[in-house]
Structure formats: C-alpha cells, structure tokens
PDB file of N, CA and C in Angstrom:
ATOM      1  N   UNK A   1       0.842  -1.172   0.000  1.00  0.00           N
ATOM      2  CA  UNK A   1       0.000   0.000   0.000  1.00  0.00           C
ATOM      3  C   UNK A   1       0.885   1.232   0.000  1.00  0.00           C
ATOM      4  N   UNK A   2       0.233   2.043  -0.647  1.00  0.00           N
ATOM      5  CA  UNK A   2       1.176   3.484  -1.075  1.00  0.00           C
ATOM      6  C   UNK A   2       1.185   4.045   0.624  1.00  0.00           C
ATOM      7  N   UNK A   3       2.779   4.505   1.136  1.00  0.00           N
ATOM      8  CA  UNK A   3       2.741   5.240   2.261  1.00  0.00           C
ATOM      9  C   UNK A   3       1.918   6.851   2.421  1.00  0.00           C
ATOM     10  N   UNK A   4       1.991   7.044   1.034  1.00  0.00           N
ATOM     11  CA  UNK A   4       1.872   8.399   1.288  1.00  0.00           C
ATOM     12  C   UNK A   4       0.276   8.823   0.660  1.00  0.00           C
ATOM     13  N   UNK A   5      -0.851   7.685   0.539  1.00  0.00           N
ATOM     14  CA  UNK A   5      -2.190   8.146   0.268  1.00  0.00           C
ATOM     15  C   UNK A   5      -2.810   6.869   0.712  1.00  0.00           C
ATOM     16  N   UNK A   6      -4.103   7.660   0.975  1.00  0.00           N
ATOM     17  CA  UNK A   6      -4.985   6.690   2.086  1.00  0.00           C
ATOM     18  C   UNK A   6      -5.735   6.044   0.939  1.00  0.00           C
ATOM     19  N   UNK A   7      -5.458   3.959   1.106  1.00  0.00           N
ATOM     20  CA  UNK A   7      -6.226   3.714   0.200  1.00  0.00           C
ATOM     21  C   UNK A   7      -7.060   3.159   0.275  1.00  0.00           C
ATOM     22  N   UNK A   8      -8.328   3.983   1.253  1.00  0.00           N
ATOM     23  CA  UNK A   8      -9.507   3.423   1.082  1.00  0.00           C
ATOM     24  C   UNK A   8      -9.689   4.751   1.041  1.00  0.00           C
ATOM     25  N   UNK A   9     -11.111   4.755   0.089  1.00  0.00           N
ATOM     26  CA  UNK A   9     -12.205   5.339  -0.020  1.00  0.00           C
ATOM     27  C   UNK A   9     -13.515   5.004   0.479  1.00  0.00           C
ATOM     28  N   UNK A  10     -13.998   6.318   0.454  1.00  0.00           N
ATOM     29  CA  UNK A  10     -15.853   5.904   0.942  1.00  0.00           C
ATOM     30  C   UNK A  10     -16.639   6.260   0.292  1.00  0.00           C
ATOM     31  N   UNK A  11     -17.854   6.109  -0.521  1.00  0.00           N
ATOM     32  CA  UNK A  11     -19.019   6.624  -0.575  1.00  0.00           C
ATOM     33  C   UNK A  11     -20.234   5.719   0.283  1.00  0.00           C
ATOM     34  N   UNK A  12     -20.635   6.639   0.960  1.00  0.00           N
ATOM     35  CA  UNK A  12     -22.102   6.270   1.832  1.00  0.00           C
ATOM     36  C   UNK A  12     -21.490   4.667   2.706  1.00  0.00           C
ATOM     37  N   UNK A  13     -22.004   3.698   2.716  1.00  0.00           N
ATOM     38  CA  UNK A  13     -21.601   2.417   3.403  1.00  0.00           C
ATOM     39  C   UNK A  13     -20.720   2.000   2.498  1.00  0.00           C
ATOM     40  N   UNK A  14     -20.177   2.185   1.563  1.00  0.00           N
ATOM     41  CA  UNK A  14     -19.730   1.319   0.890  1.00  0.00           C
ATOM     42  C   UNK A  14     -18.050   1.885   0.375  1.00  0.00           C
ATOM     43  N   UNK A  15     -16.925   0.885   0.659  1.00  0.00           N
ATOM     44  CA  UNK A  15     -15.256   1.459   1.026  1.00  0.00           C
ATOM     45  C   UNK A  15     -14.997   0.703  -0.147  1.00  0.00           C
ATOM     46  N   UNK A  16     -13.768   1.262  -0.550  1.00  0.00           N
ATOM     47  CA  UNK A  16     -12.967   0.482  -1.460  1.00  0.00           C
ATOM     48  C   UNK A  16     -11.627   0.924  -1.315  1.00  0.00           C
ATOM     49  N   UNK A  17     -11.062  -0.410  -0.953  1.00  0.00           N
ATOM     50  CA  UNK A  17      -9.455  -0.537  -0.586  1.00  0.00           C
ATOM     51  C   UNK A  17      -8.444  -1.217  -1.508  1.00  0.00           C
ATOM     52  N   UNK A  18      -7.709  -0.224  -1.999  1.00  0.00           N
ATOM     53  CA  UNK A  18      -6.991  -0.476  -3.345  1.00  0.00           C
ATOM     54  C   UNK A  18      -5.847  -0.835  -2.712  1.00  0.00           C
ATOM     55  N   UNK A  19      -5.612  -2.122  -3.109  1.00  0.00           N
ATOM     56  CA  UNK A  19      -4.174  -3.352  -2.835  1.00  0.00           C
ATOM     57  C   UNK A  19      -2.740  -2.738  -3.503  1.00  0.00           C
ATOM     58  N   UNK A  20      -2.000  -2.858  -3.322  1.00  0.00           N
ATOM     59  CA  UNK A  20      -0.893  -2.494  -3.742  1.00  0.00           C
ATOM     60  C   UNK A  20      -0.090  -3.667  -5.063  1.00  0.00           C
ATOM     61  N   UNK A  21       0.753  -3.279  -5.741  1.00  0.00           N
ATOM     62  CA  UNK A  21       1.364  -3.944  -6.642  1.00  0.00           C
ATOM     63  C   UNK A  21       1.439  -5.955  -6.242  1.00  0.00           C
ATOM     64  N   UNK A  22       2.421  -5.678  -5.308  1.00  0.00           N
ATOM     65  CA  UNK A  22       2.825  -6.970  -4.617  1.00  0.00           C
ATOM     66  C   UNK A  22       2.309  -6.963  -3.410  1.00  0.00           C
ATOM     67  N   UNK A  23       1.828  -8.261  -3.259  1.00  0.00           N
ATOM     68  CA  UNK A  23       1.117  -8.634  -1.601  1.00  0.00           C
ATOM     69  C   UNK A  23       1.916  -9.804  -1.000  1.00  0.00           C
ATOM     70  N   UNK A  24       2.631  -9.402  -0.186  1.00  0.00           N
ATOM     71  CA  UNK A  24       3.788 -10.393   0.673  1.00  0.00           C
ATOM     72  C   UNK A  24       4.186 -10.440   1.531  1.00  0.00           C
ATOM     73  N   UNK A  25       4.479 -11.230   2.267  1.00  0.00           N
ATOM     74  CA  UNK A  25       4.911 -11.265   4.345  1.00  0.00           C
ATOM     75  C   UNK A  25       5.365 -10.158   4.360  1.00  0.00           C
ATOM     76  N   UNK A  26       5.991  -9.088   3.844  1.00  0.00           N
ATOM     77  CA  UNK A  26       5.961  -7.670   4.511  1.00  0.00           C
ATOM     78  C   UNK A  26       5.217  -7.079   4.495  1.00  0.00           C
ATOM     79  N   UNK A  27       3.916  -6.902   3.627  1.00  0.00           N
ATOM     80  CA  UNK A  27       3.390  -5.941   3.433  1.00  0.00           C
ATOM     81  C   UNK A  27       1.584  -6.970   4.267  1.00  0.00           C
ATOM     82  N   UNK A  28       1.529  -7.935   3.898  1.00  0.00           N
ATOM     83  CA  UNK A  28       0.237  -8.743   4.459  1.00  0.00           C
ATOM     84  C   UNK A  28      -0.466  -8.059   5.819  1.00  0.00           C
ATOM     85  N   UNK A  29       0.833  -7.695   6.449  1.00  0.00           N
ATOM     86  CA  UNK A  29       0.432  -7.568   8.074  1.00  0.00           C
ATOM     87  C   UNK A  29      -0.583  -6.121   7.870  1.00  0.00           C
ATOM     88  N   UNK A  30      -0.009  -4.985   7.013  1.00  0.00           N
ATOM     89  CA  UNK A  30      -0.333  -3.833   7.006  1.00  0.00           C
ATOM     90  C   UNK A  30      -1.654  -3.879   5.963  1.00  0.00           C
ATOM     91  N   UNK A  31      -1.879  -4.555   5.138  1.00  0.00           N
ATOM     92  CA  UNK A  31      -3.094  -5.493   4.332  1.00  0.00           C
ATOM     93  C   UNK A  31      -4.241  -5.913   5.093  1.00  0.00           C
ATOM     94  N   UNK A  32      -3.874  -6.182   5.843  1.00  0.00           N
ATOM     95  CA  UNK A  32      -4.792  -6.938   6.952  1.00  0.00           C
ATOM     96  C   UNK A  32      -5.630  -5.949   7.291  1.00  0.00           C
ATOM     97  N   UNK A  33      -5.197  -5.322   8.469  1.00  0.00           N
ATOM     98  CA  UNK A  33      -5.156  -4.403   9.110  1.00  0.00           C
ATOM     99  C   UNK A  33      -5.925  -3.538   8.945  1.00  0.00           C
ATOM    100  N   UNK A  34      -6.009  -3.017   7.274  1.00  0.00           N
ATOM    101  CA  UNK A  34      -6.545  -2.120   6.769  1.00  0.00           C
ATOM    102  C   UNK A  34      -8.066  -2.923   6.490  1.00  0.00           C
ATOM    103  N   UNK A  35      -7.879  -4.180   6.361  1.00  0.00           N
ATOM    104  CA  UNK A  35      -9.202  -4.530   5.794  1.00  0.00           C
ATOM    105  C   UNK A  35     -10.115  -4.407   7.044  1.00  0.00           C
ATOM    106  N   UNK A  36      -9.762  -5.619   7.851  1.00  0.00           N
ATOM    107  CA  UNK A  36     -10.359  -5.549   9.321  1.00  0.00           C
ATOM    108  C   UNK A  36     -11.059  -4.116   9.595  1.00  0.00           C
ATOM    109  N   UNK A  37      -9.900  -3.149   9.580  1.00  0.00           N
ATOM    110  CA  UNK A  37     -10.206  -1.700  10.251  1.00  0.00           C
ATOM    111  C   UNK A  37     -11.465  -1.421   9.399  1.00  0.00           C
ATOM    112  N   UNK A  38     -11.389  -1.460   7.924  1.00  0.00           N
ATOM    113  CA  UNK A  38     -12.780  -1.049   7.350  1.00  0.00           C
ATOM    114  C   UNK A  38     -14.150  -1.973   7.723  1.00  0.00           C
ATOM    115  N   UNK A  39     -14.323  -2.778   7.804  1.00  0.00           N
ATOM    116  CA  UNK A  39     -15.148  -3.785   7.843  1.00  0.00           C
ATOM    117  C   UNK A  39     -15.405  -3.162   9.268  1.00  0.00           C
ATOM    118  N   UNK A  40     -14.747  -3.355  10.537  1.00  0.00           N
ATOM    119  CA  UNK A  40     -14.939  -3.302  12.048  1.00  0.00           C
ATOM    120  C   UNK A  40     -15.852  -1.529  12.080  1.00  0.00           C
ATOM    121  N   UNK A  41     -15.451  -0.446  11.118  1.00  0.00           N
ATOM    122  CA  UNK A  41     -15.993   0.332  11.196  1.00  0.00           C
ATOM    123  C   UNK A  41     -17.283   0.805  10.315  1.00  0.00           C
ATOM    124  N   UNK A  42     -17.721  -0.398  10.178  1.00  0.00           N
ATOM    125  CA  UNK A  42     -19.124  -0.426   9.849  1.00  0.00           C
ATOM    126  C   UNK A  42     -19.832  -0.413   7.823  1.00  0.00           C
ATOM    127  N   UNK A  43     -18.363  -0.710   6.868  1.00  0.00           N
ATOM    128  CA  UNK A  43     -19.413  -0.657   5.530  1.00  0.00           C
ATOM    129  C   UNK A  43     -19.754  -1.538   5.596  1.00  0.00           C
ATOM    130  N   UNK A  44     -20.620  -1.747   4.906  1.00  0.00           N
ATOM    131  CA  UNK A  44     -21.553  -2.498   4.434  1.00  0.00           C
ATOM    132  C   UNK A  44     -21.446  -3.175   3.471  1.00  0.00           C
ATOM    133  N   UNK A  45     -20.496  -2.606   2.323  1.00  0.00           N
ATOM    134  CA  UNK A  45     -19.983  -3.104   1.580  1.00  0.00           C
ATOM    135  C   UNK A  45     -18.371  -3.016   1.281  1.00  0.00           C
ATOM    136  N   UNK A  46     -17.497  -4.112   1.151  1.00  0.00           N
ATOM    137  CA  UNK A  46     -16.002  -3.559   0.953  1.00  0.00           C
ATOM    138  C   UNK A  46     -15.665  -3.739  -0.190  1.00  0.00           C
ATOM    139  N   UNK A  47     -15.150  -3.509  -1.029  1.00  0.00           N
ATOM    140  CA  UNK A  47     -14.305  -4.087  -2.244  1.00  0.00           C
ATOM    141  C   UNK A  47     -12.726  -3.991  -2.070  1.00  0.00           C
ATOM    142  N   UNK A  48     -12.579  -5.293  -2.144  1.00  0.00           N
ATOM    143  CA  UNK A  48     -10.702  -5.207  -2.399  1.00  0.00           C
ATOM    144  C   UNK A  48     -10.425  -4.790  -3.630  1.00  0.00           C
ATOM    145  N   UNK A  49     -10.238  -3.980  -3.905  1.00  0.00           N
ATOM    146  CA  UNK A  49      -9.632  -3.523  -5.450  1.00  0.00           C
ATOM    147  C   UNK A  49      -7.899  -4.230  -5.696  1.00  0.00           C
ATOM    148  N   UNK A  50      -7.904  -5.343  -6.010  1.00  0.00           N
ATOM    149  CA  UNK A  50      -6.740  -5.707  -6.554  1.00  0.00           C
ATOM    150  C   UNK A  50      -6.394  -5.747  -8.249  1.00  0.00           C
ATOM    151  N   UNK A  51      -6.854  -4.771  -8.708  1.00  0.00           N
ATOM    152  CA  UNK A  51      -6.537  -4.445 -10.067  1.00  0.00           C
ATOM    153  C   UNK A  51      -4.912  -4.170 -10.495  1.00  0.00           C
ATOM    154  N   UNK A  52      -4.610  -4.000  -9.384  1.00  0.00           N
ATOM    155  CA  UNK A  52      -3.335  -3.211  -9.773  1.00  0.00           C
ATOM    156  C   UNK A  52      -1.730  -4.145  -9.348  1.00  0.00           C
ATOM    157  N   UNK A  53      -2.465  -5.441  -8.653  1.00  0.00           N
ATOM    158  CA  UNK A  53      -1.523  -5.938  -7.950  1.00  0.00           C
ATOM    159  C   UNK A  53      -1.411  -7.444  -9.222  1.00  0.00           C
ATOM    160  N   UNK A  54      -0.107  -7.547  -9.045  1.00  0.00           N
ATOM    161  CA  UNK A  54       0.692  -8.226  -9.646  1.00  0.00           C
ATOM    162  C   UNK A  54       1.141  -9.630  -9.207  1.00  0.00           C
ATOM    163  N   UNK A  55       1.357 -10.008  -7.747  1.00  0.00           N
ATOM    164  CA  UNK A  55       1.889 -11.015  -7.324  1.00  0.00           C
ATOM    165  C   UNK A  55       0.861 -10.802  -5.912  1.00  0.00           C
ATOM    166  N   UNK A  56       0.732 -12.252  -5.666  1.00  0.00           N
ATOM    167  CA  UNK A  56       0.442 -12.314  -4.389  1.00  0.00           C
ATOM    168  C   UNK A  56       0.858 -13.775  -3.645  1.00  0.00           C
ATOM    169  N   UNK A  57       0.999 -13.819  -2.370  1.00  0.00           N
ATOM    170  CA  UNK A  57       1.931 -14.886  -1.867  1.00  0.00           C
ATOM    171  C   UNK A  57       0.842 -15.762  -1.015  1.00  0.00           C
ATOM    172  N   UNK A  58       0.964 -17.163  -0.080  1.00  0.00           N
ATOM    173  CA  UNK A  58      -0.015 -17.394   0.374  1.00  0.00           C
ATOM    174  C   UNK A  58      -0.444 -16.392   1.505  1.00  0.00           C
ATOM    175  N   UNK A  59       0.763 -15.393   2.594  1.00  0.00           N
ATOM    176  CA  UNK A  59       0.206 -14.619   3.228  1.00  0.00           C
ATOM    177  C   UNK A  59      -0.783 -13.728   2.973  1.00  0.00           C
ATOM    178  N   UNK A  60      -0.615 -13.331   1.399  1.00  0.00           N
ATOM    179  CA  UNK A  60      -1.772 -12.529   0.659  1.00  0.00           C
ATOM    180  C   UNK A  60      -2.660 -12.990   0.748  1.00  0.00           C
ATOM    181  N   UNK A  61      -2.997 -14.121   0.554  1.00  0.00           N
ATOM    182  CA  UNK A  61      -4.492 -15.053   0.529  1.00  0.00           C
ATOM    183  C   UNK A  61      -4.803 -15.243   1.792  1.00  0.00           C
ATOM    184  N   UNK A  62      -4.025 -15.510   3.049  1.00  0.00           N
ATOM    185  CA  UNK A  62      -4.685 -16.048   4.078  1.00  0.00           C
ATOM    186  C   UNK A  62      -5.242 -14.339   4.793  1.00  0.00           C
ATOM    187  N   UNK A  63      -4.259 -13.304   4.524  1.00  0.00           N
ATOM    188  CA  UNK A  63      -4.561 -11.649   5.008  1.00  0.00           C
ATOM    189  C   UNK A  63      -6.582 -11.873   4.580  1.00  0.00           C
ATOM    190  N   UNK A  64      -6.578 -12.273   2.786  1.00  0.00           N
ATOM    191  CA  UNK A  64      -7.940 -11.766   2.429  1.00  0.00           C
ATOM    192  C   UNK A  64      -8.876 -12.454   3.045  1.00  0.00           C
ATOM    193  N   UNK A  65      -8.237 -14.095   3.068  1.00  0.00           N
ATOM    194  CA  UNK A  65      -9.298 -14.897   4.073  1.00  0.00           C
ATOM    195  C   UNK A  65      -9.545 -14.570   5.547  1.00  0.00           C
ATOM    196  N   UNK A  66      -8.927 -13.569   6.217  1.00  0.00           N
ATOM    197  CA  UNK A  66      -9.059 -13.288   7.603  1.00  0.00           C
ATOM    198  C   UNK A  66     -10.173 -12.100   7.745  1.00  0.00           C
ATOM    199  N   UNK A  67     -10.360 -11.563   6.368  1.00  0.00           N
ATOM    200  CA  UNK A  67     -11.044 -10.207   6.108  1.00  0.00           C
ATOM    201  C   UNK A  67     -12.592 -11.006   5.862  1.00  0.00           C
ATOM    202  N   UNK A  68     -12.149 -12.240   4.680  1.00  0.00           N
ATOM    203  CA  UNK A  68     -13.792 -12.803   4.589  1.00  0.00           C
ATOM    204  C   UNK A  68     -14.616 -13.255   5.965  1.00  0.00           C
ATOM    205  N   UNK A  69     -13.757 -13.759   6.748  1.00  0.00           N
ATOM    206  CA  UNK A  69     -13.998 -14.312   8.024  1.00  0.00           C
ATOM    207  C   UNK A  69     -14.730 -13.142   8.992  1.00  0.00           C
ATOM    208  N   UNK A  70     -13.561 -12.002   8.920  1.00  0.00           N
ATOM    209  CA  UNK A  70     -14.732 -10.828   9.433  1.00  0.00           C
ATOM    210  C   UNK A  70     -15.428 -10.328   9.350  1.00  0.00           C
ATOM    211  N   UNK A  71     -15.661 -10.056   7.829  1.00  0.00           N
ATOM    212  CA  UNK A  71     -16.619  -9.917   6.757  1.00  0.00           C
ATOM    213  C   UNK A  71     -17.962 -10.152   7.226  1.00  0.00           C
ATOM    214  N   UNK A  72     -17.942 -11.878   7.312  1.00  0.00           N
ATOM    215  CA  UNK A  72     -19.351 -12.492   7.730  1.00  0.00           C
ATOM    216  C   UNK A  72     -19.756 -11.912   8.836  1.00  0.00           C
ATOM    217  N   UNK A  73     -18.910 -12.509   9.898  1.00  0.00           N
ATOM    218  CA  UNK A  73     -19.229 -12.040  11.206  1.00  0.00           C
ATOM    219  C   UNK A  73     -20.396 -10.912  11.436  1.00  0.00           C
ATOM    220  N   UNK A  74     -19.661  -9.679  10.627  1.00  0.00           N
ATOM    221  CA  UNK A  74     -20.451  -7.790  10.567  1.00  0.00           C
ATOM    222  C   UNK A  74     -21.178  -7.566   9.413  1.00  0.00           C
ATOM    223  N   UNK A  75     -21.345  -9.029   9.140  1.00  0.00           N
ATOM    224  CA  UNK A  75     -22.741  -9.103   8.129  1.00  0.00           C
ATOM    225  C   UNK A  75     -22.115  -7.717   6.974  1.00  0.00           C
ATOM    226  N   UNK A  76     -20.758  -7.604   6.679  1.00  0.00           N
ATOM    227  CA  UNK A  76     -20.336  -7.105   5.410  1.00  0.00           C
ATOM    228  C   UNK A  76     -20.025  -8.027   4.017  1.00  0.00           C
ATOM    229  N   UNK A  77     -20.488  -7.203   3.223  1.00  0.00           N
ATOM    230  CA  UNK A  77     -20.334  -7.842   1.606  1.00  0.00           C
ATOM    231  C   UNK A  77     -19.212  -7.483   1.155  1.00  0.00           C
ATOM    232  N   UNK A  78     -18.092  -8.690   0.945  1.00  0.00           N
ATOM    233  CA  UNK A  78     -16.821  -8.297   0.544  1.00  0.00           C
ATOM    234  C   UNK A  78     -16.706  -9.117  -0.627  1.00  0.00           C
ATOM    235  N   UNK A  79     -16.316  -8.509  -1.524  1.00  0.00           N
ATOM    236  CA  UNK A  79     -16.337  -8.158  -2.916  1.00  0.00           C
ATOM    237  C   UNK A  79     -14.308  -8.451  -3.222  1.00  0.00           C
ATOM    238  N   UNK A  80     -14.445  -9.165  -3.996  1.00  0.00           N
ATOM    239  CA  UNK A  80     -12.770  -8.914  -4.761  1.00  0.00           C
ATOM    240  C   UNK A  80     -12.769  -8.280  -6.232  1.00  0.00           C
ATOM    241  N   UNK A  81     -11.634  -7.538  -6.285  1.00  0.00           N
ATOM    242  CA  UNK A  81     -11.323  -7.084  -7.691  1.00  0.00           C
ATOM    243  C   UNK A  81     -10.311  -7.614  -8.794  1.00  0.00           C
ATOM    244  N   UNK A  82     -10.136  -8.330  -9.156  1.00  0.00           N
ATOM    245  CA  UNK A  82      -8.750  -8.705  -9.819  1.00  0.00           C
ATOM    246  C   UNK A  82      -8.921  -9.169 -11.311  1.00  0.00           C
ATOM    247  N   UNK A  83      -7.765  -8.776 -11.895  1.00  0.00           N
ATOM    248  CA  UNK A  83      -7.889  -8.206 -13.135  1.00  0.00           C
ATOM    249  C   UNK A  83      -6.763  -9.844 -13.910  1.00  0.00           C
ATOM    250  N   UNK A  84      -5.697  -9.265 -13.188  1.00  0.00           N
ATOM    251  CA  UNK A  84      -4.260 -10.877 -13.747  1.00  0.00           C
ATOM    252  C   UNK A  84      -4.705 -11.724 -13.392  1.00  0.00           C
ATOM    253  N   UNK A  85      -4.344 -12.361 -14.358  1.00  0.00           N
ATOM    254  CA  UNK A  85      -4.855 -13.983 -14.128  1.00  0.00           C
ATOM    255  C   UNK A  85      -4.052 -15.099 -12.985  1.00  0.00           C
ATOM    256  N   UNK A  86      -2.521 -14.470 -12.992  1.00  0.00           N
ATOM    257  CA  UNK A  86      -1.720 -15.120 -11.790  1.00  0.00           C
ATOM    258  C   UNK A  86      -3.067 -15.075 -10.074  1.00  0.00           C
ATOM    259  N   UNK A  87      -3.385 -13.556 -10.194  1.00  0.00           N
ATOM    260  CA  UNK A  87      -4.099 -13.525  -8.824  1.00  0.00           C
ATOM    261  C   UNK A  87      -5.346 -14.109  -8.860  1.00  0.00           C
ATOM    262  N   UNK A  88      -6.086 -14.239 -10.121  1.00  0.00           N
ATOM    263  CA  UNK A  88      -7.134 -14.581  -9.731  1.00  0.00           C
ATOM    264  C   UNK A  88      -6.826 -16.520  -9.637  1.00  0.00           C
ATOM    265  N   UNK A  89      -5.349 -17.071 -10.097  1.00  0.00           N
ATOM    266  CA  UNK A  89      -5.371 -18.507 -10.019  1.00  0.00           C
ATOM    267  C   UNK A  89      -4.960 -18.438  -8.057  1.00  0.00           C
ATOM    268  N   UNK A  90      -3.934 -17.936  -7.808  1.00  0.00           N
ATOM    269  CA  UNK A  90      -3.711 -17.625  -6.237  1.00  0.00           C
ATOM    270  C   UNK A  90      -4.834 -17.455  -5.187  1.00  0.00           C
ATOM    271  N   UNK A  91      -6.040 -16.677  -5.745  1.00  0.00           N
ATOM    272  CA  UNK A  91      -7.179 -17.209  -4.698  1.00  0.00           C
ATOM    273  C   UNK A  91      -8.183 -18.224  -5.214  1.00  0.00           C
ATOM    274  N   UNK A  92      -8.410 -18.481  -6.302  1.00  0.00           N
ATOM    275  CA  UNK A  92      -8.862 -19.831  -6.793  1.00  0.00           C
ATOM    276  C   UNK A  92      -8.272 -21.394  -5.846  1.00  0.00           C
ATOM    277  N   UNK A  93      -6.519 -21.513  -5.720  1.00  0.00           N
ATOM    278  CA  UNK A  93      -5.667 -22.362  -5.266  1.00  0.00           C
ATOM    279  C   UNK A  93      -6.060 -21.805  -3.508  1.00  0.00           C
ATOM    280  N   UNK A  94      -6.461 -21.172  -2.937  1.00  0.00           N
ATOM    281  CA  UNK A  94      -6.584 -20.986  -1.890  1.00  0.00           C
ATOM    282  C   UNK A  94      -8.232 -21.002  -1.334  1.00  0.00           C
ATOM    283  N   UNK A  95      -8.945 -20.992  -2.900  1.00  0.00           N
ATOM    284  CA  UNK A  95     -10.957 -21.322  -2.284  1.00  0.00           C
ATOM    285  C   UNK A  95     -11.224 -20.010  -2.023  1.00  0.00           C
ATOM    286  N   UNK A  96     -10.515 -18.894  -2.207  1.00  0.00           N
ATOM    287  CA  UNK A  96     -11.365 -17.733  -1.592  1.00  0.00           C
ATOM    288  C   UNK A  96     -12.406 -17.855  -2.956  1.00  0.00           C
ATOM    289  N   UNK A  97     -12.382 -17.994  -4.447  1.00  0.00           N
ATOM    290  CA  UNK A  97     -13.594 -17.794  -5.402  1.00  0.00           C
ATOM    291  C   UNK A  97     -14.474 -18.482  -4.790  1.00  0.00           C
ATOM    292  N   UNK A  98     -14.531 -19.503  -4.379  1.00  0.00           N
ATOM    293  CA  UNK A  98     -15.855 -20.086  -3.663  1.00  0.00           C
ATOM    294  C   UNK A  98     -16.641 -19.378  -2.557  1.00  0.00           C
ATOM    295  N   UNK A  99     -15.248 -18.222  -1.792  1.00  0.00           N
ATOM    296  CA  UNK A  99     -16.318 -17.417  -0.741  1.00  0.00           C
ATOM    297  C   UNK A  99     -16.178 -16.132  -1.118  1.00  0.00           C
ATOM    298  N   UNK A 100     -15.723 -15.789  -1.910  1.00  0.00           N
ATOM    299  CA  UNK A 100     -15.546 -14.421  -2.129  1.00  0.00           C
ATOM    300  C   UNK A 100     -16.199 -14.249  -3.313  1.00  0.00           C
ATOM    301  N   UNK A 101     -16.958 -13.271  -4.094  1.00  0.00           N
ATOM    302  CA  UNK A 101     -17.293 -12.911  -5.373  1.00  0.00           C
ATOM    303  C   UNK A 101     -16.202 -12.346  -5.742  1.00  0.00           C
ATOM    304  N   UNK A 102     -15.293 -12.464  -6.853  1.00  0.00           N
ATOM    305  CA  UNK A 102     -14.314 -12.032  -7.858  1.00  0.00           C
ATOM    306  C   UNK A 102     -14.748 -11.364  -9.249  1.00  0.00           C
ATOM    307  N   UNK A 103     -14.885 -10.168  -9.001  1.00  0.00           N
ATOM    308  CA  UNK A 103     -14.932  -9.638 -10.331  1.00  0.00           C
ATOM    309  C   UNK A 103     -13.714  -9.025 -11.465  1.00  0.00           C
ATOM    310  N   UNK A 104     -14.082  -9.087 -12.608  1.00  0.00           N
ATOM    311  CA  UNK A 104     -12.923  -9.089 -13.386  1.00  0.00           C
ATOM    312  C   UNK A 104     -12.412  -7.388 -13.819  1.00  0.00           C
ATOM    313  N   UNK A 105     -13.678  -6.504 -13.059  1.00  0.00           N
ATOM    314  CA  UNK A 105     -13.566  -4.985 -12.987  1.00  0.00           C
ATOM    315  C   UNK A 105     -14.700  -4.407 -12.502  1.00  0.00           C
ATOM    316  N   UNK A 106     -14.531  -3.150 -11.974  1.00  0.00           N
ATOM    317  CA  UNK A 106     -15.755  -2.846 -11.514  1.00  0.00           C
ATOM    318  C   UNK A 106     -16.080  -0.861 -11.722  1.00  0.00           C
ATOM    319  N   UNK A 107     -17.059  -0.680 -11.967  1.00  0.00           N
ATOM    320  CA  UNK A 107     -17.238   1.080 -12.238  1.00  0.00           C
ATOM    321  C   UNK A 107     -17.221   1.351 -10.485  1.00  0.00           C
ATOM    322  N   UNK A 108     -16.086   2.444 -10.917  1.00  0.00           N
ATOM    323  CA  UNK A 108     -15.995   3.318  -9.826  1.00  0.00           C
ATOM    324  C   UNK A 108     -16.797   4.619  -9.423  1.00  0.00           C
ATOM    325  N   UNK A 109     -17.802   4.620  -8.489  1.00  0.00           N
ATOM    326  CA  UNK A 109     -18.442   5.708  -7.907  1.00  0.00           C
ATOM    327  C   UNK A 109     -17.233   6.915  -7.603  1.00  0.00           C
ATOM    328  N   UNK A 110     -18.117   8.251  -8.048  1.00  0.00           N
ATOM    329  CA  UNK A 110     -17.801   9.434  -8.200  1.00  0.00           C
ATOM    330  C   UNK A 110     -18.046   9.509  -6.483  1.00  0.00           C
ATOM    331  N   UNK A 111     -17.357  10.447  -6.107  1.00  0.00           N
ATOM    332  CA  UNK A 111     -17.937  10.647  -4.044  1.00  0.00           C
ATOM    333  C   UNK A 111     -18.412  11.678  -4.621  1.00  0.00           C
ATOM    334  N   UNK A 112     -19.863  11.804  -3.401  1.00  0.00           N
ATOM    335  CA  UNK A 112     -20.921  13.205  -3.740  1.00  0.00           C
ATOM    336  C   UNK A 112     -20.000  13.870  -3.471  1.00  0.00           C
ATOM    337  N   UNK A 113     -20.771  14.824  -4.575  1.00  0.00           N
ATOM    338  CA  UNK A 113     -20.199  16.626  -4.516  1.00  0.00           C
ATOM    339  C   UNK A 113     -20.353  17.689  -3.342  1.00  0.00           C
TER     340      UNK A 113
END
C-alpha cells in the first residue's frame, strides 16, 4: 500500500481498498489491518480492489481470508477485484472464489459533490 495516500475510499456504506502492486509477508500484516479496520468500522460493503496488484503470496491469501472471516461475522459484503490472471489462479488455489465474489472490474463511484 502506497505510504503516502490513504487507500480506502468511501461513498455512503460502501469502502474500497486499493491493494498495492505486490502482496507479501511484509506488506500482508499492514493489508490486513486495513481490511479488518474497514469492515470493524461499519461498511456495508467492501471491495478489495486488486486491479493493480501483480503477485500475491499465500500470506496474501490467508490476510484476504481473515477479512472474509470478518466480513461475515459484521454481516459485510466483501467483494474482490482482480484483473491478472496469476491472482485470480492464487485465490482460486486458496478457495477464496468459492467465498468471495471475484470480479474481473468494476465502475468506480464518483464521491458526492
């Protein structure tokens, strides 16, 4: 995740948290973190935006599976984004497509004016 811009957004209940290039035991912990934190503070809906990410490791997958897990719990709809085909075989090999909806892109809401 970029240090220097916050990457979640909001409109109304619904966040979207844009993944970084590479997702890997250094960066997973701070991945996490961010998801949890959105979910624990109430959308309703999350989207992982992994459009942009390139590699992901099994810590990457088990970070997103800890998010689906909380997900349920707060009765949030978590949504994946992924575009490469490496990531979308990496959570396929890990079952998140079976709990996660994976889309192959998604239109981005304008935040009210």
């Amino acid at each position: 995740m970029a240090k220097n811009s916050d990457p979640v957004q909001r409109v109304d209940r619904q966040a979207v948290v844009t993944l970084p290039q590479h997702i890997d035991v250094p960066s997973t912990g701070q991945i996490r973190e961010e998801l949890l934190k959105v979910i624990s503070r109430g959308a309703a809906t999350l989207i992982a935006d992994m459009t942009a990410t390139l590699s992901c490791d099994h810590a990457g997958a088990d970070a997103v599976a800890r998010a689906c897990q909380r997900a349920l719990t707060n009765r949030t709809q978590l949504r994946l984004v992924a575009t490469a085909h490496i990531i979308r075989r990496v959570l396929s090999l890990n079952g998140l497509d079976r709990l996660i909806p994976i889309y192959p892109a998604w239109k981005r809401r304008a935040p009210p004016q």
